[in-house]
N, C-alpha and C. Protein backbone atom coordinates (compact mmCIF):
# COMPACT_ATOMS: atom_id res chain seq x y z
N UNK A 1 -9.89 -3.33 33.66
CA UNK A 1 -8.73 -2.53 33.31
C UNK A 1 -8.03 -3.17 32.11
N UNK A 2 -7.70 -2.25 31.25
CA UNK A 2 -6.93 -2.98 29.71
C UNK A 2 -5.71 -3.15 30.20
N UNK A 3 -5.44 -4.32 29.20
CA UNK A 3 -4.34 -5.10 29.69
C UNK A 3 -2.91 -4.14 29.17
N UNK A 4 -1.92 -3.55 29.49
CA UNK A 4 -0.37 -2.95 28.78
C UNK A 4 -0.15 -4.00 27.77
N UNK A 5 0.45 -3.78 26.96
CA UNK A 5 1.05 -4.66 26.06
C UNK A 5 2.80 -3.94 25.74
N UNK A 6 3.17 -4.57 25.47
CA UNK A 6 4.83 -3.36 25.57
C UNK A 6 4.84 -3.91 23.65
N UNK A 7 5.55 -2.99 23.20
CA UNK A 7 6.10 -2.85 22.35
C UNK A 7 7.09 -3.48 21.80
N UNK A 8 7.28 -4.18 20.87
CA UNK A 8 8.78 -4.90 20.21
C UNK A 8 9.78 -3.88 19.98
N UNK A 9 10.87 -4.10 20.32
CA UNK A 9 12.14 -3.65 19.83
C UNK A 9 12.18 -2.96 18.88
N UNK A 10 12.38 -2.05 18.37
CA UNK A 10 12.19 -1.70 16.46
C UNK A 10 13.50 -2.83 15.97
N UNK A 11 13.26 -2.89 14.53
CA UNK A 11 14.58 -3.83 13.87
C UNK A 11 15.29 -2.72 13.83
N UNK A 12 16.73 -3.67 13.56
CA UNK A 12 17.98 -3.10 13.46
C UNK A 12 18.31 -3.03 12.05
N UNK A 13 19.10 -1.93 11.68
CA UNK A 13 19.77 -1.54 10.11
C UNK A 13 20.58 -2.83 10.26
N UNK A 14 20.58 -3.87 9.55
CA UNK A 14 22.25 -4.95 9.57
C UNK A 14 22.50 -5.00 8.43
N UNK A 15 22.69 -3.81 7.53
CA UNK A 15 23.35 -3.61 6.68
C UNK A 15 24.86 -3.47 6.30
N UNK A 16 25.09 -2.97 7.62
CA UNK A 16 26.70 -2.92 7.92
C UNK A 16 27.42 -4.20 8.22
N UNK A 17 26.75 -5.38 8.08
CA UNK A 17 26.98 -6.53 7.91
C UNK A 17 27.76 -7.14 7.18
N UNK A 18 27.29 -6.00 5.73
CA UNK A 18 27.72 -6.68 4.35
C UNK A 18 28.44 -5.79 3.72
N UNK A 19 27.90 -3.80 4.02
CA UNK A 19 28.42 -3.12 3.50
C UNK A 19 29.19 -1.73 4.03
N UNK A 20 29.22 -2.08 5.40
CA UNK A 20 29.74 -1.45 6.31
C UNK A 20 31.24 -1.11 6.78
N UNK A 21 31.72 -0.44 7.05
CA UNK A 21 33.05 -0.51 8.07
C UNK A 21 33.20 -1.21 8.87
N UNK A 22 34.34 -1.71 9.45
CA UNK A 22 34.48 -2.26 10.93
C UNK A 22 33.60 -1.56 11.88
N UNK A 23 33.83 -0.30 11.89
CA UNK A 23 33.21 0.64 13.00
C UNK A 23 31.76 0.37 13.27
N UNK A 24 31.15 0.32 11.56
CA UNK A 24 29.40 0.00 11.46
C UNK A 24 29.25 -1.42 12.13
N UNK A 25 30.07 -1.82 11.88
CA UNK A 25 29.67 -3.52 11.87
C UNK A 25 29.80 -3.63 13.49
N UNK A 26 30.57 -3.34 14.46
CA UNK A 26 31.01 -3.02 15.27
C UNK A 26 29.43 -2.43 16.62
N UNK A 27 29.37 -1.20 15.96
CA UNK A 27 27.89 -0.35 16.50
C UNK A 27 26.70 -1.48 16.13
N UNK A 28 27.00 -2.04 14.95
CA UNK A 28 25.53 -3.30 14.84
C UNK A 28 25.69 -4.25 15.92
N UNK A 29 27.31 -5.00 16.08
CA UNK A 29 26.98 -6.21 16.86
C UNK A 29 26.44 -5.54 18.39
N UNK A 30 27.06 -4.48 18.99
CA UNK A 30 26.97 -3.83 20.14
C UNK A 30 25.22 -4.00 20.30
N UNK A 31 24.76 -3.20 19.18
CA UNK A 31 23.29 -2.83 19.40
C UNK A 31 22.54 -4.06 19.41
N UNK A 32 22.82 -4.89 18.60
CA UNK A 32 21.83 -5.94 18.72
C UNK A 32 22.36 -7.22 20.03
N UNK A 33 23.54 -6.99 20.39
CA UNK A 33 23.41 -8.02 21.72
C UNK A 33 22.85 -7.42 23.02
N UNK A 34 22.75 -6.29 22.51
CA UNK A 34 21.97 -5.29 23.97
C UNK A 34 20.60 -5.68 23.61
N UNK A 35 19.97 -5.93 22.34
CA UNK A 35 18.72 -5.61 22.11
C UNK A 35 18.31 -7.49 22.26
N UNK A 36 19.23 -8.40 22.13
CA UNK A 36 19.23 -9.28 22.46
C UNK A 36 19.07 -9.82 24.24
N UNK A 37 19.95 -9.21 24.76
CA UNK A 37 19.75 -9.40 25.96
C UNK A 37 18.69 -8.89 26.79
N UNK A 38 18.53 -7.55 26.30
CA UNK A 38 16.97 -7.62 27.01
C UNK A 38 15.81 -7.72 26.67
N UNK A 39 15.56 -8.08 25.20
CA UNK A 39 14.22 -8.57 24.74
C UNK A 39 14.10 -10.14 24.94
N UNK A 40 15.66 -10.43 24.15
CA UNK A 40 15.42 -12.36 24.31
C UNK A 40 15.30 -12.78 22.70
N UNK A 41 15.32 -11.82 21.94
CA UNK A 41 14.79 -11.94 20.64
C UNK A 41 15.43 -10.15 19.85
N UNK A 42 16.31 -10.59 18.66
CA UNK A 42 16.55 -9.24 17.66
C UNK A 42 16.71 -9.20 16.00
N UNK A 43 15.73 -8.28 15.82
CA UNK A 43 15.66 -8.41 14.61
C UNK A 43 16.28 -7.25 13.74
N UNK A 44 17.25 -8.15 13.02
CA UNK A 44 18.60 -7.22 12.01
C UNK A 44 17.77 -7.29 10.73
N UNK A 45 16.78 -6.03 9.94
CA UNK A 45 16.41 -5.76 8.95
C UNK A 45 17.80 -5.68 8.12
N UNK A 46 18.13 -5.76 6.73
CA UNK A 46 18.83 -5.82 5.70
C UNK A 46 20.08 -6.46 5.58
N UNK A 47 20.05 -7.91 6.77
CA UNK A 47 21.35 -8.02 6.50
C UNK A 47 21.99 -9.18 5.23
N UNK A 48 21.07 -8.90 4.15
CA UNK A 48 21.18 -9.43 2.78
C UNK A 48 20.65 -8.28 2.04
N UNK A 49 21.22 -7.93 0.90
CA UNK A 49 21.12 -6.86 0.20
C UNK A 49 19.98 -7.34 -0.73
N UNK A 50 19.44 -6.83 -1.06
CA UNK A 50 18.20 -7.36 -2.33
C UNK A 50 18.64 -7.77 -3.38
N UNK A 51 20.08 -7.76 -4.10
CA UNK A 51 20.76 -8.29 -5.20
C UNK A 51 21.08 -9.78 -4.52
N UNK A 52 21.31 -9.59 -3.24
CA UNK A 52 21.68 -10.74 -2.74
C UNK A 52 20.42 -12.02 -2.88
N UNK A 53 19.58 -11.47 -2.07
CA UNK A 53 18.42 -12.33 -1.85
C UNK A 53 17.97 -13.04 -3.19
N UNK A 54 18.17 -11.91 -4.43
CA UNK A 54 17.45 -12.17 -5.77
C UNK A 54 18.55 -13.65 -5.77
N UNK A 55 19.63 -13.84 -6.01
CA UNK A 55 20.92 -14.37 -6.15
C UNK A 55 20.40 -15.88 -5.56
N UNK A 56 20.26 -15.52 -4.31
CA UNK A 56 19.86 -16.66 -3.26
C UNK A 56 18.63 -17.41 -3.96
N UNK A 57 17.47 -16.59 -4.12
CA UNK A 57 16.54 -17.51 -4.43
C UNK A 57 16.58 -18.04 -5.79
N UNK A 58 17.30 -17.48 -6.80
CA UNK A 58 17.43 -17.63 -8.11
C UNK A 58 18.40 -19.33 -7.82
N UNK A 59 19.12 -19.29 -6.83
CA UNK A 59 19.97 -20.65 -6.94
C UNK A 59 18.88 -21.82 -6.07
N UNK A 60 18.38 -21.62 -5.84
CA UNK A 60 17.60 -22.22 -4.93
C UNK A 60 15.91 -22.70 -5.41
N UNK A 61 15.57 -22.27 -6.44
CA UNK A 61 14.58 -22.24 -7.49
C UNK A 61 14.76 -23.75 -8.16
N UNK A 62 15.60 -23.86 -8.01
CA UNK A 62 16.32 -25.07 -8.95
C UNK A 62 16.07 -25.97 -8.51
N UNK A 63 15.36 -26.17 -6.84
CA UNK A 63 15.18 -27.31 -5.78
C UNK A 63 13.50 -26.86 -5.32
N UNK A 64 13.08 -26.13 -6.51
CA UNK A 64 11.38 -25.83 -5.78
C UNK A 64 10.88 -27.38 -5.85
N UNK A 65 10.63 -28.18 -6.23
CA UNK A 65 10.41 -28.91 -6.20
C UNK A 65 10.39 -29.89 -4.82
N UNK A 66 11.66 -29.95 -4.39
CA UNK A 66 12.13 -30.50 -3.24
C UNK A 66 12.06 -29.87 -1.96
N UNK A 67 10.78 -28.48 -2.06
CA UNK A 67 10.60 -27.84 -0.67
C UNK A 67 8.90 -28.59 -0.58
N UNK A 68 8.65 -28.70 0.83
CA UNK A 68 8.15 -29.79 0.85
C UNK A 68 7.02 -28.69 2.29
N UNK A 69 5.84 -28.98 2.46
CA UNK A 69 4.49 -28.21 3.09
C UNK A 69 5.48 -28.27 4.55
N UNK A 70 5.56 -27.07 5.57
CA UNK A 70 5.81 -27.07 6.61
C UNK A 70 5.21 -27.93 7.51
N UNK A 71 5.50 -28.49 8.78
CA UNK A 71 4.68 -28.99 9.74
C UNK A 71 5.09 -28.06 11.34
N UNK A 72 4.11 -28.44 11.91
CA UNK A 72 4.14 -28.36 13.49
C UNK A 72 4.35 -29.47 14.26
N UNK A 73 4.98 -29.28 15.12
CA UNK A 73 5.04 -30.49 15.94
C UNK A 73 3.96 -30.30 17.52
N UNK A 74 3.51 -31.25 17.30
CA UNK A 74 2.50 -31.46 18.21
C UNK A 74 2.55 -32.81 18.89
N UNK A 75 3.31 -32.17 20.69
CA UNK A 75 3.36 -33.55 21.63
C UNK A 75 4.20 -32.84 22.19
N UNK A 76 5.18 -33.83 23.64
CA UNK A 76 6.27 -33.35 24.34
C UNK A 76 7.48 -34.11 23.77
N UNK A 77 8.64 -33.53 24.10
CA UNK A 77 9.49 -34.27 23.58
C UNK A 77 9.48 -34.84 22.88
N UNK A 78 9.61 -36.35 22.77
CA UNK A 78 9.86 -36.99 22.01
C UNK A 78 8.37 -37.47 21.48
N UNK A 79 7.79 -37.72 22.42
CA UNK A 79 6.22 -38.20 22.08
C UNK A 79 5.38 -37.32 21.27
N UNK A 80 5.19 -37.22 19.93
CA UNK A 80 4.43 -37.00 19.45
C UNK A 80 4.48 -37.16 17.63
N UNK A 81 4.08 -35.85 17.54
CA UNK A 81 3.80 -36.43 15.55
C UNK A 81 4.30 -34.71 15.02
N UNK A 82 4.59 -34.68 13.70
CA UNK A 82 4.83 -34.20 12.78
C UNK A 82 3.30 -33.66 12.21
N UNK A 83 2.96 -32.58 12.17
CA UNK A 83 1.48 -32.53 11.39
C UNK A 83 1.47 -31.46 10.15
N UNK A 84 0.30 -31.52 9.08
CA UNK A 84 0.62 -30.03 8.73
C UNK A 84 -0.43 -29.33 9.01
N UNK A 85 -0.22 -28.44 9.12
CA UNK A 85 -1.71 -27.55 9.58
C UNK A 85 -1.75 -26.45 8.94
N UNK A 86 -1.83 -25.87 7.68
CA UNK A 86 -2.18 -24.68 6.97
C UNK A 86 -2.83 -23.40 7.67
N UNK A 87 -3.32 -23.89 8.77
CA UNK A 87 -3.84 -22.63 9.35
C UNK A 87 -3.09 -22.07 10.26
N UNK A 88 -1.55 -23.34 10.65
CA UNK A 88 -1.10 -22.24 11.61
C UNK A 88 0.30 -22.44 10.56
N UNK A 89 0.43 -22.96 9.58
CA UNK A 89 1.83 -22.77 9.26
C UNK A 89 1.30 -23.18 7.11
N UNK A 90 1.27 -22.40 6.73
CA UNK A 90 1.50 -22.09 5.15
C UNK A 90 2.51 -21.99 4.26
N UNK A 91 3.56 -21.99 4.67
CA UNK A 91 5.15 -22.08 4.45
C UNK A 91 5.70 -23.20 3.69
N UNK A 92 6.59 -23.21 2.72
CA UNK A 92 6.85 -24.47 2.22
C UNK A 92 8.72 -24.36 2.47
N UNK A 93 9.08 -25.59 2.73
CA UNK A 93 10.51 -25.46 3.65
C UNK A 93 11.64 -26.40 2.46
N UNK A 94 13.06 -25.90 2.65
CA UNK A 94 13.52 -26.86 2.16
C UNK A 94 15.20 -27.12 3.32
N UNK A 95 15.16 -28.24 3.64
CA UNK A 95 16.63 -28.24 4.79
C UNK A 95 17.94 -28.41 3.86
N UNK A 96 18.49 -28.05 4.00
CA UNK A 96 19.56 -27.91 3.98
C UNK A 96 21.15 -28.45 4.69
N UNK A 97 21.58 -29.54 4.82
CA UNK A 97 22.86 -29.99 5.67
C UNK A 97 24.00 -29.58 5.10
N UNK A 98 25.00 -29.84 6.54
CA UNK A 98 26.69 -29.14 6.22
C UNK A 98 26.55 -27.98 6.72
N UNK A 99 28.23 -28.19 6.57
CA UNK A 99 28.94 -26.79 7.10
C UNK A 99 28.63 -26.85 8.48
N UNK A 100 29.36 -27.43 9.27
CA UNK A 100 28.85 -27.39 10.85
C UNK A 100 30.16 -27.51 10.83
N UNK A 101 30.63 -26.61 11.99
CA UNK A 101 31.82 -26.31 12.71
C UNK A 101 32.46 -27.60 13.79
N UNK A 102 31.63 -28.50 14.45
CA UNK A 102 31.62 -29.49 15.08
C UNK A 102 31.35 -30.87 14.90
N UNK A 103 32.07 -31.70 15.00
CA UNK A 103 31.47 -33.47 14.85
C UNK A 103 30.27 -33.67 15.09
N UNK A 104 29.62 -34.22 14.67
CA UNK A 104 28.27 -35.16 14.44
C UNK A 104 28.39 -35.82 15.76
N UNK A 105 29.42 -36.17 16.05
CA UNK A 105 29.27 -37.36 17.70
C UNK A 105 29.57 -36.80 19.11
N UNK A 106 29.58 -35.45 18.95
CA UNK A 106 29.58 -34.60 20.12
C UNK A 106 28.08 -33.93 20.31
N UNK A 107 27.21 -34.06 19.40
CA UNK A 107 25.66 -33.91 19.49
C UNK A 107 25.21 -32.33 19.58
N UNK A 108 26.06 -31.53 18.75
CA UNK A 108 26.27 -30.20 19.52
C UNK A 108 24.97 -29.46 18.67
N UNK A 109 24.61 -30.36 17.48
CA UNK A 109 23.51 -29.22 16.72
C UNK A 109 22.42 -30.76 16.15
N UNK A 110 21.54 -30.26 16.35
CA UNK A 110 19.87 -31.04 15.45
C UNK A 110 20.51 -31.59 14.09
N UNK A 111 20.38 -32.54 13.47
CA UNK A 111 20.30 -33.06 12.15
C UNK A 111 18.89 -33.28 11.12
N UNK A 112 18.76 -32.79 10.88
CA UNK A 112 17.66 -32.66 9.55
C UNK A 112 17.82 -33.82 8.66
N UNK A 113 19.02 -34.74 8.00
CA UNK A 113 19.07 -35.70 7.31
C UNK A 113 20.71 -36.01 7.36
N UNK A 114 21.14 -36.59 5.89
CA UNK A 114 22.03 -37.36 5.89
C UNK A 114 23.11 -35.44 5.70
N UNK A 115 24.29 -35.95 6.30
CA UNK A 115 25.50 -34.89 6.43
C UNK A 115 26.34 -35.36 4.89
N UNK A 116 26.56 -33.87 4.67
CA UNK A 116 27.47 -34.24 3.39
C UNK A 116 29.16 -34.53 3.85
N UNK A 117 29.96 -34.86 2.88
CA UNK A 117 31.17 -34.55 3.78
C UNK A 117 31.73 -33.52 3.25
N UNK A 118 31.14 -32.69 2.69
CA UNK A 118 31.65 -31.29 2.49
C UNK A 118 30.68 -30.59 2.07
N UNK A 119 30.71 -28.84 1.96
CA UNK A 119 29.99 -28.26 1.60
C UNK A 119 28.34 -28.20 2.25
N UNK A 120 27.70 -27.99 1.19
CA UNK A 120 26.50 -28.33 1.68
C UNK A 120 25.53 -28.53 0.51
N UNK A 121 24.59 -29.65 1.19
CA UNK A 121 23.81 -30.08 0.33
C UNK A 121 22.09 -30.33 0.89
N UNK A 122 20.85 -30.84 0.14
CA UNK A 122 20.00 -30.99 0.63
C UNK A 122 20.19 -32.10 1.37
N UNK A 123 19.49 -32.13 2.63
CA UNK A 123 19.17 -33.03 3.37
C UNK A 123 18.52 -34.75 3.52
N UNK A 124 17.57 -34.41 2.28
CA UNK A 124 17.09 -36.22 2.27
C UNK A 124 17.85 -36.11 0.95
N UNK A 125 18.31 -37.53 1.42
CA UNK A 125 19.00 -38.32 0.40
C UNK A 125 18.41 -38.18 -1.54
N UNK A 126 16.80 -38.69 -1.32
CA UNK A 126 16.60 -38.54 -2.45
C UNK A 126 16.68 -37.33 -3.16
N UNK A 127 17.13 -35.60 -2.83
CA UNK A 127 16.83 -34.88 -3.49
C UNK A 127 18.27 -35.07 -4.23
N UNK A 128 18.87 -35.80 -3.52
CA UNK A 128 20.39 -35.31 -4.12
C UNK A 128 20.59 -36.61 -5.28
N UNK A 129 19.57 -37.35 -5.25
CA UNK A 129 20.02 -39.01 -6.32
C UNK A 129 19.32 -37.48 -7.17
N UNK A 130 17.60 -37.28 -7.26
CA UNK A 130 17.35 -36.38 -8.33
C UNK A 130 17.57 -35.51 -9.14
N UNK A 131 18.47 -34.75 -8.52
CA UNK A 131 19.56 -33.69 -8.84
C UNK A 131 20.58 -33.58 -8.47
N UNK A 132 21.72 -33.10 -9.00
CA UNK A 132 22.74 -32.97 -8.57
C UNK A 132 23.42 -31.91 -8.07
N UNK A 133 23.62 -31.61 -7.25
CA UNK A 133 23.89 -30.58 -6.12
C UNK A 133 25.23 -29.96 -6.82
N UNK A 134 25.27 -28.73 -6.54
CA UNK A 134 26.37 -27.39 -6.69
C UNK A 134 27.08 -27.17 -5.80
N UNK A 135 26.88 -27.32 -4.69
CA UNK A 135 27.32 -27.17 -3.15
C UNK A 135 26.19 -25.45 -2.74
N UNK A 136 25.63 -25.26 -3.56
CA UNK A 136 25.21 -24.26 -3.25
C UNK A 136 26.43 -22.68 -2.86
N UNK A 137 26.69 -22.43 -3.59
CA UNK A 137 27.68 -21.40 -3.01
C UNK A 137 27.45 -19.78 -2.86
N UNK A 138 26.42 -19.30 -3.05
CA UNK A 138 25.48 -18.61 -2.39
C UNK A 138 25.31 -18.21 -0.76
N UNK A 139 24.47 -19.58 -0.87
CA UNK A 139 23.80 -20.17 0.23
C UNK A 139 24.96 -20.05 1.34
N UNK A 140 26.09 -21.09 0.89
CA UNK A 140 27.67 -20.96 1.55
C UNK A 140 28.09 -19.59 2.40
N UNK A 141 28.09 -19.18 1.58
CA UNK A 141 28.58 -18.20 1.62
C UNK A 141 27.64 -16.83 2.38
N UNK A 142 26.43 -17.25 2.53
CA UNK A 142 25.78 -16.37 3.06
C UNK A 142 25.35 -17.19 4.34
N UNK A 143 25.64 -18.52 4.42
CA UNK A 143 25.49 -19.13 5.76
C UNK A 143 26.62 -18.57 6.66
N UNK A 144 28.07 -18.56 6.08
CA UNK A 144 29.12 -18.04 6.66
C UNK A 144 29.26 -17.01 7.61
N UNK A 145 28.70 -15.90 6.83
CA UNK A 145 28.46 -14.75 7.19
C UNK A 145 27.75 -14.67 8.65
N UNK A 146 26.79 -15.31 8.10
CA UNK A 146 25.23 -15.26 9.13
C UNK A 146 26.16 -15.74 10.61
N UNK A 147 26.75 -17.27 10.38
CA UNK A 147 27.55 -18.04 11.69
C UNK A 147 28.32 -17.12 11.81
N UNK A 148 29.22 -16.44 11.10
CA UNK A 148 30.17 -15.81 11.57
C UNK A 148 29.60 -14.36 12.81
N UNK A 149 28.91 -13.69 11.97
CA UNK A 149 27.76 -12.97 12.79
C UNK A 149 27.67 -13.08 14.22
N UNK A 150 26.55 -13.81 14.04
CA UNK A 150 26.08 -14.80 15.54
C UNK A 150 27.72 -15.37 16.59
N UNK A 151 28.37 -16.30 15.75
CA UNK A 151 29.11 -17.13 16.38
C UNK A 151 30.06 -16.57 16.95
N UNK A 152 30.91 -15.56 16.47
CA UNK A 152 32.15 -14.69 16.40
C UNK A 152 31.53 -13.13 16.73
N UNK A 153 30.70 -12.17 16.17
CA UNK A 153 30.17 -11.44 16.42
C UNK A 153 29.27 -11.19 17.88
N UNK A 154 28.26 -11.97 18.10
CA UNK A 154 27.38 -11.85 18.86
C UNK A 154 27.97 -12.31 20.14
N UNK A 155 28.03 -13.61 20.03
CA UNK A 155 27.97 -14.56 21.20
C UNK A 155 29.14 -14.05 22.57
N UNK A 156 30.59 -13.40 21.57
CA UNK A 156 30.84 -12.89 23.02
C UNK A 156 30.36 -11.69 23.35
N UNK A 157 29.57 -10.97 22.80
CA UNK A 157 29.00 -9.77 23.66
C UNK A 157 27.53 -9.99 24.55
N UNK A 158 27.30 -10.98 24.39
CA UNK A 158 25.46 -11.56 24.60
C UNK A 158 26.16 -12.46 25.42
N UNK A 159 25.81 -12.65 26.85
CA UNK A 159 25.53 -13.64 27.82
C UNK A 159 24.52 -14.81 27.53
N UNK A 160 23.38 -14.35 26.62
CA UNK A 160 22.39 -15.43 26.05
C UNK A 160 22.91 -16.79 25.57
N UNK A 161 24.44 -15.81 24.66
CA UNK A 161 24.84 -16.76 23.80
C UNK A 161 26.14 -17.41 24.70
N UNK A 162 26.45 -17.27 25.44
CA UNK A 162 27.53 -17.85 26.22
C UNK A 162 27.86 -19.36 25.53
N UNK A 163 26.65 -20.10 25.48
CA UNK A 163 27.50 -21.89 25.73
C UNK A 163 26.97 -21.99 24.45
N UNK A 164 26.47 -21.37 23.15
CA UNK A 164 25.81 -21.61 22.00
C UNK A 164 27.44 -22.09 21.50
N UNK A 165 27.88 -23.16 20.84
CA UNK A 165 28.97 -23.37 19.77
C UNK A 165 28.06 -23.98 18.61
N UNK A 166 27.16 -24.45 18.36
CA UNK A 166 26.98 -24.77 16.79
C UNK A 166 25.32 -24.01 16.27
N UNK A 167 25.05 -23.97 14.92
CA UNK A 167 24.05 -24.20 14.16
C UNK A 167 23.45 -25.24 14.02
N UNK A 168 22.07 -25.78 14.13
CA UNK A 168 21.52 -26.89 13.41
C UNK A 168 21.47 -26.95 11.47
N UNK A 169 21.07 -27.47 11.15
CA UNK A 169 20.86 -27.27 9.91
C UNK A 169 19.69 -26.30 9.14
N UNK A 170 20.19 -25.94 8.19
CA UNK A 170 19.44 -24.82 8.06
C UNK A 170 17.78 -24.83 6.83
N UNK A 171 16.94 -24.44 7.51
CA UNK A 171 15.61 -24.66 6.61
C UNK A 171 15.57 -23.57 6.25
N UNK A 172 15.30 -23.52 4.81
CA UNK A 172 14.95 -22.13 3.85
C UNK A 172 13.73 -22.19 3.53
């Protein structure tokens, strides 16, 4: 007998994100913490405009250099290694620190590298002796959004998100 397979969620318009009414923005968070809660997983198609994205990667071009081959992690917990494996991951990453809503000594989000004390900057030290960082304000500013989203938006309508208070740092 063939196995059912169910269907994904369709994505969501999250356009009203950026260019919406209260009302739109409103019907988005609704729809996607429903679509959150019972898939476990939701995906908001457009919630960066394509002027945007161009914007984003155009500031961010500036650090190709400093995105570096993805890895997998392979082991439990703590025990294991960092690998790269091209066949299951082709991606080239760059982290990003800052902008976290919470202290560093309350342990509330993952650290990727050294914390700026403001703004945000790349993560290992050396990208930032190599170049000198902008704070990224783009990026800022479209991280904002995104936390605000999730953090303020989502989390009280989603039970998922109940005890979520921070972001880790963010890989582009």
């Amino acid at each position: 007998e063939p196995e059912t397979l169910s269907l994904p969620p369709p994505a969501l318009n999250a356009s009203a994100a950026w260019r919406g009414s209260a009302q739109d923005t409103e019907r988005l968070l609704s729809a996607a913490a429903a679509v959150l809660e019972a898939e476990g997983f939701v995906v908001c198609d457009g919630f960066a405009s394509a002027e945007e994205v161009s914007l984003l990667a155009a500031e961010l071009s500036a650090y190709d250099g400093a995105f570096e081959t993805a890895k997998i992690w392979v082991g439990k917990q703590a025990s294991g290694a960092q690998l790269s494996v091209p066949t299951v991951r082709s991606d080239r990453i760059f982290w990003v620190c800052g902008e976290h809503k919470t202290p560093a000594n309350e342990m509330l989000w993952d650290s990727a590298g050294r914390q700026p004390t403001a703004g945000l900057a790349p993560c290992r030290p050396e990208v930032v002796m190599e170049k000198p960082t902008h704070g990224f304000p783009r990026l800022t500013a479209f991280m904002k959004r995104m936390d605000d989203f999730v953090l303020s938006g989502l989390k009280p309508r989603c039970g998922r998100l109940r005890g979520l208070a921070e972001r880790s740092d963010a890989m582009v």
